[in-house]
PDB file of N, CA and C in Angstrom:
ATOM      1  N   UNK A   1      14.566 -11.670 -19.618  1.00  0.00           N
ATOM      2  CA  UNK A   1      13.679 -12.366 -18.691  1.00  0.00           C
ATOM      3  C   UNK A   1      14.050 -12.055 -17.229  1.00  0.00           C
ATOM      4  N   UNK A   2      15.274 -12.066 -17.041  1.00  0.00           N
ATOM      5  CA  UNK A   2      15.746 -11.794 -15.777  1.00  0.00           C
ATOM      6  C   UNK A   2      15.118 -10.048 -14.932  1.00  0.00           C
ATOM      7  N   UNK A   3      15.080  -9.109 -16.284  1.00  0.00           N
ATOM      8  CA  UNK A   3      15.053  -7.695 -15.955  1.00  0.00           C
ATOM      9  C   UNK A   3      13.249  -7.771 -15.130  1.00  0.00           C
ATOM     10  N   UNK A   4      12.682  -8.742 -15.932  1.00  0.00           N
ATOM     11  CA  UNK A   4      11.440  -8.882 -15.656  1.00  0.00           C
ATOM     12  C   UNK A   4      10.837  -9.810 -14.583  1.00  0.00           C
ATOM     13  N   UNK A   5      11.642 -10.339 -14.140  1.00  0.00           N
ATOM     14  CA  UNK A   5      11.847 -11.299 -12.825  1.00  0.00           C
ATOM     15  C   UNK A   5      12.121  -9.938 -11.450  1.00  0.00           C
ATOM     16  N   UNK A   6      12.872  -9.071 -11.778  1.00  0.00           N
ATOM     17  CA  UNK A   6      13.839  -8.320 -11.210  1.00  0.00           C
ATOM     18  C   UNK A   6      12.856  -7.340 -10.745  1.00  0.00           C
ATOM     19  N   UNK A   7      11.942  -6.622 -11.553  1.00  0.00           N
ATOM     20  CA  UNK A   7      10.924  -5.923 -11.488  1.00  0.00           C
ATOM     21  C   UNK A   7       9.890  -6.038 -10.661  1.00  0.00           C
ATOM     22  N   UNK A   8       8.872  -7.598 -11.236  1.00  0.00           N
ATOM     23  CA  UNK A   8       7.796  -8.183 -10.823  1.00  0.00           C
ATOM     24  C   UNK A   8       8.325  -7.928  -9.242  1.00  0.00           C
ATOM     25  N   UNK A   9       9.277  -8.802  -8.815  1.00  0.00           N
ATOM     26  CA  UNK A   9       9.997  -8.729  -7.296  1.00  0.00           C
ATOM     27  C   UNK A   9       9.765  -7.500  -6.297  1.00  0.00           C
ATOM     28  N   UNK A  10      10.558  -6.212  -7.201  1.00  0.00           N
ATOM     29  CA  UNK A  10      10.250  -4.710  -6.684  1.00  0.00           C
ATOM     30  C   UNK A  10       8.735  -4.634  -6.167  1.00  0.00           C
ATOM     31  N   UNK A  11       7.809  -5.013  -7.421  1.00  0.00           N
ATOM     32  CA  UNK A  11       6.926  -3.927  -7.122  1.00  0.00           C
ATOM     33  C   UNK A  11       6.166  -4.956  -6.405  1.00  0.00           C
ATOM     34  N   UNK A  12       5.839  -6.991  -5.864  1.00  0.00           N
ATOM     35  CA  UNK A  12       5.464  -7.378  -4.874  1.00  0.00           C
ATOM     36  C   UNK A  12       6.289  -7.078  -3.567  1.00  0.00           C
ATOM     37  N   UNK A  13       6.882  -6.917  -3.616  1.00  0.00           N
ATOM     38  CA  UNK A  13       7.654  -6.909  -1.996  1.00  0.00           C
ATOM     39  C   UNK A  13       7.015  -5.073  -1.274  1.00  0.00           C
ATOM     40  N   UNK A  14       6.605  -5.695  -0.301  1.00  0.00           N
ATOM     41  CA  UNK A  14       5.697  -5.194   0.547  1.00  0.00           C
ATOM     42  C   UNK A  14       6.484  -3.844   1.362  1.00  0.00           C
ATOM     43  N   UNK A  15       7.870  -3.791   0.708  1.00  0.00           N
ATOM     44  CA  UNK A  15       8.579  -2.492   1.239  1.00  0.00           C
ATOM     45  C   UNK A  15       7.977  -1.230   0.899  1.00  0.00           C
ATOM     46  N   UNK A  16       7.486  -1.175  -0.229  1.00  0.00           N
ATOM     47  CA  UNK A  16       6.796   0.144  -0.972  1.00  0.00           C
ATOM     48  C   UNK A  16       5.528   0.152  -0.488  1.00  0.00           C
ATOM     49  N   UNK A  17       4.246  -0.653  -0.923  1.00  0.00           N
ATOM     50  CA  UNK A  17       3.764  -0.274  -1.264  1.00  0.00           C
ATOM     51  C   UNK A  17       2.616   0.104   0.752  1.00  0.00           C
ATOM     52  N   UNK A  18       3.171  -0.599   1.644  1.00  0.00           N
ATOM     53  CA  UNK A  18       2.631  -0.438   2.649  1.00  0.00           C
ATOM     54  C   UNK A  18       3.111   0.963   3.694  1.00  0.00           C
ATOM     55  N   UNK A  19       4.106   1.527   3.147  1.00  0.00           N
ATOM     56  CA  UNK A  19       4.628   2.539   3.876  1.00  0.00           C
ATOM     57  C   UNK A  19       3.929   3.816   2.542  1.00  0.00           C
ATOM     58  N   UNK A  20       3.848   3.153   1.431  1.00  0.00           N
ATOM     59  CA  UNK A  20       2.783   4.740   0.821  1.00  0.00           C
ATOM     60  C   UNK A  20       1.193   4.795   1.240  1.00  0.00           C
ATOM     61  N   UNK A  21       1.297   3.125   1.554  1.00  0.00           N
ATOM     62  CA  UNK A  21      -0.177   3.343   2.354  1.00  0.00           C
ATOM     63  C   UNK A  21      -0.627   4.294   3.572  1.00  0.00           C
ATOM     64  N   UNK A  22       0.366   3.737   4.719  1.00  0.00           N
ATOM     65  CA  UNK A  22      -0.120   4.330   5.407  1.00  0.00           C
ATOM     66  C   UNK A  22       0.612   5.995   5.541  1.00  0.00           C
ATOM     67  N   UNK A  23       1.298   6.502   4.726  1.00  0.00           N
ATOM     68  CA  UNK A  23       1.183   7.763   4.483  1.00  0.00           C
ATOM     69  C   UNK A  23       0.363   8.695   3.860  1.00  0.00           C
ATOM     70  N   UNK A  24      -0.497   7.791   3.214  1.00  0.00           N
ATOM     71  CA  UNK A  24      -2.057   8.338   2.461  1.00  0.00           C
ATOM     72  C   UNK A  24      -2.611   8.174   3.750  1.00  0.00           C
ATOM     73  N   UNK A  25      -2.580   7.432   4.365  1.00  0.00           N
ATOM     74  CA  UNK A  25      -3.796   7.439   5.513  1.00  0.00           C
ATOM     75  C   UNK A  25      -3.816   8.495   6.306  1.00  0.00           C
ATOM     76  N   UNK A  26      -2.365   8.744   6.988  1.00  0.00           N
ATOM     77  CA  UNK A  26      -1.886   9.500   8.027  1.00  0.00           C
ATOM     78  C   UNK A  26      -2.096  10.969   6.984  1.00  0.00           C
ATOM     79  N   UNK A  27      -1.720  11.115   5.892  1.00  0.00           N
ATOM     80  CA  UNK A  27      -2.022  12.361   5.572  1.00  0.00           C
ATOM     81  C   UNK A  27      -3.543  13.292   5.241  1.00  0.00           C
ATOM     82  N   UNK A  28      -4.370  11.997   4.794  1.00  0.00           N
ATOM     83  CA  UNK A  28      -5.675  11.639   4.393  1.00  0.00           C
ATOM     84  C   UNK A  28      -6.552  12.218   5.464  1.00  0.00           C
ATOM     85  N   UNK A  29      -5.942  11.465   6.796  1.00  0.00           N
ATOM     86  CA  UNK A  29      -6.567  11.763   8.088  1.00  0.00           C
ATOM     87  C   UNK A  29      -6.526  13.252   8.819  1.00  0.00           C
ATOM     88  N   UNK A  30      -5.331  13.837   8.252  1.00  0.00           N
ATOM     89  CA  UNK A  30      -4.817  15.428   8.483  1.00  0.00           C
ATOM     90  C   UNK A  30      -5.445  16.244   7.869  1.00  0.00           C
ATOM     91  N   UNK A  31      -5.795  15.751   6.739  1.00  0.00           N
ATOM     92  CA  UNK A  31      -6.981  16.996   6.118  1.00  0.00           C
ATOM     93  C   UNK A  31      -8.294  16.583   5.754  1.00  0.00           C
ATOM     94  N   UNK A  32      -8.438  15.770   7.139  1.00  0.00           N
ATOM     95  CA  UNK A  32     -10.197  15.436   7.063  1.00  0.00           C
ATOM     96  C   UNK A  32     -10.796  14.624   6.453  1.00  0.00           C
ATOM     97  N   UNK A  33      -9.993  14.039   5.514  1.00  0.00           N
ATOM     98  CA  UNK A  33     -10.607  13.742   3.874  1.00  0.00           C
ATOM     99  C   UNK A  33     -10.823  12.474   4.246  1.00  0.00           C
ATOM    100  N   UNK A  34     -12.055  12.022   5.025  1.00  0.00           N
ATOM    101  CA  UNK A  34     -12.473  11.065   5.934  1.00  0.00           C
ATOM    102  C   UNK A  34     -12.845   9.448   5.125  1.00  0.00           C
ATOM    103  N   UNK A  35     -12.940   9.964   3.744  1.00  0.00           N
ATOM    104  CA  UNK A  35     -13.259   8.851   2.821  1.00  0.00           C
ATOM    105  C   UNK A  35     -11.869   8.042   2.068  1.00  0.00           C
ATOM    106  N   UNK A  36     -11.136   9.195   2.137  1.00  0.00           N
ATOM    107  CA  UNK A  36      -9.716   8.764   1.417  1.00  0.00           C
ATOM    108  C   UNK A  36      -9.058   7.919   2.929  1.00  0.00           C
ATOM    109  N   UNK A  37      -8.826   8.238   3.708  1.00  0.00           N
ATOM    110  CA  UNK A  37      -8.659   8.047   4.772  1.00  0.00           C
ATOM    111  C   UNK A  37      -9.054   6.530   5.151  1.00  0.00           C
ATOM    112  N   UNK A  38     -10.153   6.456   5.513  1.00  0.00           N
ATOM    113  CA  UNK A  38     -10.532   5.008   5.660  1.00  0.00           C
ATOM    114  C   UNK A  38     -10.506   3.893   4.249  1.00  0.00           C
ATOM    115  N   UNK A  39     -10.551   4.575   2.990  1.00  0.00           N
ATOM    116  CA  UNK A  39     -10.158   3.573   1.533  1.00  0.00           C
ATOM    117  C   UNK A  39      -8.328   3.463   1.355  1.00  0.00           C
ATOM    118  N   UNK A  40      -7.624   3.862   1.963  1.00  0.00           N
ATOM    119  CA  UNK A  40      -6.649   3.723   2.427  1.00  0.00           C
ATOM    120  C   UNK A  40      -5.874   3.140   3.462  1.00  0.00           C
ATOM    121  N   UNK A  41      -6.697   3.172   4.656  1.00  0.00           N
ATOM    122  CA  UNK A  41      -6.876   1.511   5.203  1.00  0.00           C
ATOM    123  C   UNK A  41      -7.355   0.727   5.060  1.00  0.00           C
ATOM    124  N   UNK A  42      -8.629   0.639   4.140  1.00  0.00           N
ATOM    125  CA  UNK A  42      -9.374  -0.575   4.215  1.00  0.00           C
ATOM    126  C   UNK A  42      -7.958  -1.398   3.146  1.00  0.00           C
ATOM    127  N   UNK A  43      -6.869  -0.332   2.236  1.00  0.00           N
ATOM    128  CA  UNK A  43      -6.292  -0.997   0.898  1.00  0.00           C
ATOM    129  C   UNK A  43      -5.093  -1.615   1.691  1.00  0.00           C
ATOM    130  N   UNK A  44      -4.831  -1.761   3.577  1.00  0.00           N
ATOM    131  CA  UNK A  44      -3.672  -1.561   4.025  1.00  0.00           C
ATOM    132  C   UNK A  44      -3.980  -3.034   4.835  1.00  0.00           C
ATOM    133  N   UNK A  45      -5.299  -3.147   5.134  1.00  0.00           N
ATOM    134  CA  UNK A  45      -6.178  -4.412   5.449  1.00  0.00           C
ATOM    135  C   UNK A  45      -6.062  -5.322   4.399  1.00  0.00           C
ATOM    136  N   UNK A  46      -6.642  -4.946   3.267  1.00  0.00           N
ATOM    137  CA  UNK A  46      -6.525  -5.444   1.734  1.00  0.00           C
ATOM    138  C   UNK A  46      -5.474  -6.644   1.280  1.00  0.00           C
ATOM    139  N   UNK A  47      -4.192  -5.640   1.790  1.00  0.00           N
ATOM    140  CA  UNK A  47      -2.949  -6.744   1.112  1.00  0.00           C
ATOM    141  C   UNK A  47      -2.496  -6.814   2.383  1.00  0.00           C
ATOM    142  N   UNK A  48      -2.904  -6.786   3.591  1.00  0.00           N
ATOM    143  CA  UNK A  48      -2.630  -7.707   4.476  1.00  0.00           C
ATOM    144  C   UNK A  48      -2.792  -9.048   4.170  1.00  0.00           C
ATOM    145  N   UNK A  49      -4.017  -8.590   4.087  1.00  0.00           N
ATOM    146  CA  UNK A  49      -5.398 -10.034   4.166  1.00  0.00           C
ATOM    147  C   UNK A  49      -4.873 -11.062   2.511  1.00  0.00           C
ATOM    148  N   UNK A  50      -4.064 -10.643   1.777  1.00  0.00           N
ATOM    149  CA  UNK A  50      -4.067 -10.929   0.693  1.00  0.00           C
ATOM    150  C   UNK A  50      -2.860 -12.209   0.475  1.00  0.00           C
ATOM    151  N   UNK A  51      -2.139 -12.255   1.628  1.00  0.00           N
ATOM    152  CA  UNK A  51      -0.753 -13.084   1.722  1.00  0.00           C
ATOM    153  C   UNK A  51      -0.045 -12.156   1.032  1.00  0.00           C
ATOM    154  N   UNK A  52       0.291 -11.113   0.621  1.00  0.00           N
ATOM    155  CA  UNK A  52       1.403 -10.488   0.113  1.00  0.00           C
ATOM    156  C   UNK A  52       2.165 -10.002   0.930  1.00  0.00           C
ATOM    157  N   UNK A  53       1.913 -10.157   2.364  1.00  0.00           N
ATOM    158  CA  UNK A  53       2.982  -9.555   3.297  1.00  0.00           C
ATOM    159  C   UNK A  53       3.466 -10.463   4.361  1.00  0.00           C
TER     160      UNK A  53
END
């Protein structure tokens, strides 16, 4: 139970998953890819807006 306490923790805590965000964005934005780009901030808005951070 604990391993799974231990986990859940990792993957809410907002260390990961907002710094792969905005490296999709920033990279997204480098090769134009104007749709990935903005669905990659709107997902950075997303769990802002979500209380997870």
């Amino acid at each position: 139970m604990q391993e799974l306490t231990t986990v859940r923790r990792g993957l809410t805590d907002p260390f990961l998953p907002v710094p792969a965000l905005a490296l999709l964005a920033v990279a997204a934005g480098a090769l134009d890819a104007a749709v990935l780009c903005w669905a990659s901030v709107g997902a950075l808005a997303g769990y802002a807006l979500s209380g997870s951070v």
